[in-house]
Protein backbone atom coordinates (compact mmCIF):
# COMPACT_ATOMS: atom_id res chain seq x y z
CA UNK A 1 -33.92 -12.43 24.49
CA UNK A 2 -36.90 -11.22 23.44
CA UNK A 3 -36.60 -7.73 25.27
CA UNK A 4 -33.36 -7.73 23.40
CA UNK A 5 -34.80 -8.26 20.10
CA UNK A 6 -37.35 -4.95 20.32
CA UNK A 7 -34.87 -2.89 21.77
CA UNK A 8 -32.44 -3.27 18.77
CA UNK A 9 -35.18 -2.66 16.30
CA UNK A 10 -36.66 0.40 18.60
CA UNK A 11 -32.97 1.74 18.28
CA UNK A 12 -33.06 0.64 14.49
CA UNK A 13 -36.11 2.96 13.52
CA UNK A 14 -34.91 5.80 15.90
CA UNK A 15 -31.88 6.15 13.95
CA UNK A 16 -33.51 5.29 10.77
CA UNK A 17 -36.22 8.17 10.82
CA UNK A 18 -33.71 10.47 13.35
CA UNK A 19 -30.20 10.36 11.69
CA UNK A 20 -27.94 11.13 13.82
CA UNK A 21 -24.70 12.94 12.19
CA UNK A 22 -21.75 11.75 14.38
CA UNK A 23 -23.46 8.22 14.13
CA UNK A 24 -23.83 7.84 9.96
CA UNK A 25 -19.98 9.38 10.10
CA UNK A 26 -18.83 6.76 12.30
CA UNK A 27 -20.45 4.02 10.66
CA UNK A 28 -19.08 5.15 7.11
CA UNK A 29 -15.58 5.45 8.12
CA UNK A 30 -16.21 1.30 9.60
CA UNK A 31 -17.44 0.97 6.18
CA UNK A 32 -14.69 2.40 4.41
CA UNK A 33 -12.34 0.90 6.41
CA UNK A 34 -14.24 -2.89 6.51
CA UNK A 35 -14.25 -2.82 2.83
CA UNK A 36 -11.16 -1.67 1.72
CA UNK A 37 -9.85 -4.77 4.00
CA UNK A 38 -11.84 -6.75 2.31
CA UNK A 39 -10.62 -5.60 -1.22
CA UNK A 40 -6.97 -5.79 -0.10
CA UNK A 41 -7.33 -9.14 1.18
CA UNK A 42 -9.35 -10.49 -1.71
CA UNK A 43 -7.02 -8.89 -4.49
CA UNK A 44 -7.09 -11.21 -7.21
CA UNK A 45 -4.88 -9.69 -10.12
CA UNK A 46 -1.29 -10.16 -10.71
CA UNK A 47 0.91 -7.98 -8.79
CA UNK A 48 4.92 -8.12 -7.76
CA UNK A 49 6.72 -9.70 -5.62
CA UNK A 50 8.34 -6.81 -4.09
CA UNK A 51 11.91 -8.50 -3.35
CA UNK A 52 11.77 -9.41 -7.28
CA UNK A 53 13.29 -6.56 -8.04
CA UNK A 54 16.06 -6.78 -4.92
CA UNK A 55 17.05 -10.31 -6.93
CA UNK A 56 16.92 -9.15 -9.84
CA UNK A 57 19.45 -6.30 -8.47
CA UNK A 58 21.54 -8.70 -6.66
CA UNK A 59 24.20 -9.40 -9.42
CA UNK A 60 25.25 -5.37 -9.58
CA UNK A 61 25.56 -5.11 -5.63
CA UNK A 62 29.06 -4.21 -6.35
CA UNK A 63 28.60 -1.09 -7.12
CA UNK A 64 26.31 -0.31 -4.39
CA UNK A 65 27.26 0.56 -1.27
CA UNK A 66 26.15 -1.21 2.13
CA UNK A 67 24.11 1.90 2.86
CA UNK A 68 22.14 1.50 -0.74
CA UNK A 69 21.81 -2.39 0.06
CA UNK A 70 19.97 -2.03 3.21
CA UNK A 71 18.06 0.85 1.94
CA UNK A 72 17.17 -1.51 -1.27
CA UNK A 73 16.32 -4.19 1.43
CA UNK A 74 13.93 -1.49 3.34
CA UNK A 75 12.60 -0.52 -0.01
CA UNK A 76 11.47 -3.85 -1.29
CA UNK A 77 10.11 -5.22 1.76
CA UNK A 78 6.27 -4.37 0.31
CA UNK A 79 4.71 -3.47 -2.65
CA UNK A 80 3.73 -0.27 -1.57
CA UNK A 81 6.98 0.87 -0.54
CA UNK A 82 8.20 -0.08 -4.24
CA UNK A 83 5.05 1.74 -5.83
CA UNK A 84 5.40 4.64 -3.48
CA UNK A 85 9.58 5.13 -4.65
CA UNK A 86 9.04 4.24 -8.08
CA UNK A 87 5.97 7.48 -7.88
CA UNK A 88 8.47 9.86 -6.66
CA UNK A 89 11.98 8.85 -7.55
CA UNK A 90 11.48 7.64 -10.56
CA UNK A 91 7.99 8.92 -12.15
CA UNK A 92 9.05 12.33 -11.11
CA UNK A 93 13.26 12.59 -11.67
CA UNK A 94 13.43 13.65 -8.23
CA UNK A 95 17.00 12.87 -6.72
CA UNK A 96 17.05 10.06 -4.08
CA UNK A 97 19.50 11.08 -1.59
CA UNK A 98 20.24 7.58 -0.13
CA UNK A 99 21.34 6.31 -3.94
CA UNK A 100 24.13 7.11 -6.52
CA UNK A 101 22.55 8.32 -9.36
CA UNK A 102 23.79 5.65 -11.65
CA UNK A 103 22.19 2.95 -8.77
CA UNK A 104 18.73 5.27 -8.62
CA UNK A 105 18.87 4.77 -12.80
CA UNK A 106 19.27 0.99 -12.22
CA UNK A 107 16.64 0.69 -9.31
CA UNK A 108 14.12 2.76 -11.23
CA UNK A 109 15.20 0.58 -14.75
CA UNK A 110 14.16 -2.60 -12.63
CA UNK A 111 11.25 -1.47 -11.22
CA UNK A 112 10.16 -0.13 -14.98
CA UNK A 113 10.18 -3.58 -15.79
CA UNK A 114 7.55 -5.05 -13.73
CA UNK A 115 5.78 -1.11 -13.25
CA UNK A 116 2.94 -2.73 -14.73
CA UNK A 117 2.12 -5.24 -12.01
CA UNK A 118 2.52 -2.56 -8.88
């Protein structure tokens, strides 16, 4: 155990006073990538529930078709799906060509309520 010990801090103060390029890039992308899990996971502000906005849709499903229903369905199945549409479609005017225009108006209208909580 002891043998163990000096050999991690020989290898410590190699790479400490000998960086080694391909080793400091590997451990910052673990970094990166270790806290950005941690801030996703420990997220404490309010955000949206994403299938808010399918309930809150539910009521005009008549004039969507069965094609825009499961696509809503895909769509609000996370938050980042929702934030990522709501950049593009609606953000932008770009023309969604899975929805109506008059059910992109009302998908983008929902999600422009609760835009602040993406």
């Amino acid at each position: 155990m002891k043998n163990l010990l000096i050999l991690i801090v020989i290898i410590a103060l190699f790479l400490h006073f000998n960086p080694q390029p391909e080793v400091t890039k590997f451990y910052d992308e673990q970094k990166s990538t270790l806290l950005d899990g941690f801030a996703k996971f420990s997220d404490t502000k309010v955000r949206l529930k994403a299938d808010k906005i399918y309930s809150d849709l539910k009521p005009q499903f008549t004039s969507f078709s069965k094609k825009e229903v499961k696509a809503l369905k895909e769509l609000t199945s996370s938050r980042d799906k929702v934030k990522d549409f709501y950049t593009v479609y609606c953000l932008d005017n770009k023309r969604s060509t899975i929805f109506h225009i008059a059910n992109q108006t009302k998908v983008c209208n929902t999600i422009n309520n609760y835009s602040a909580m993406l």
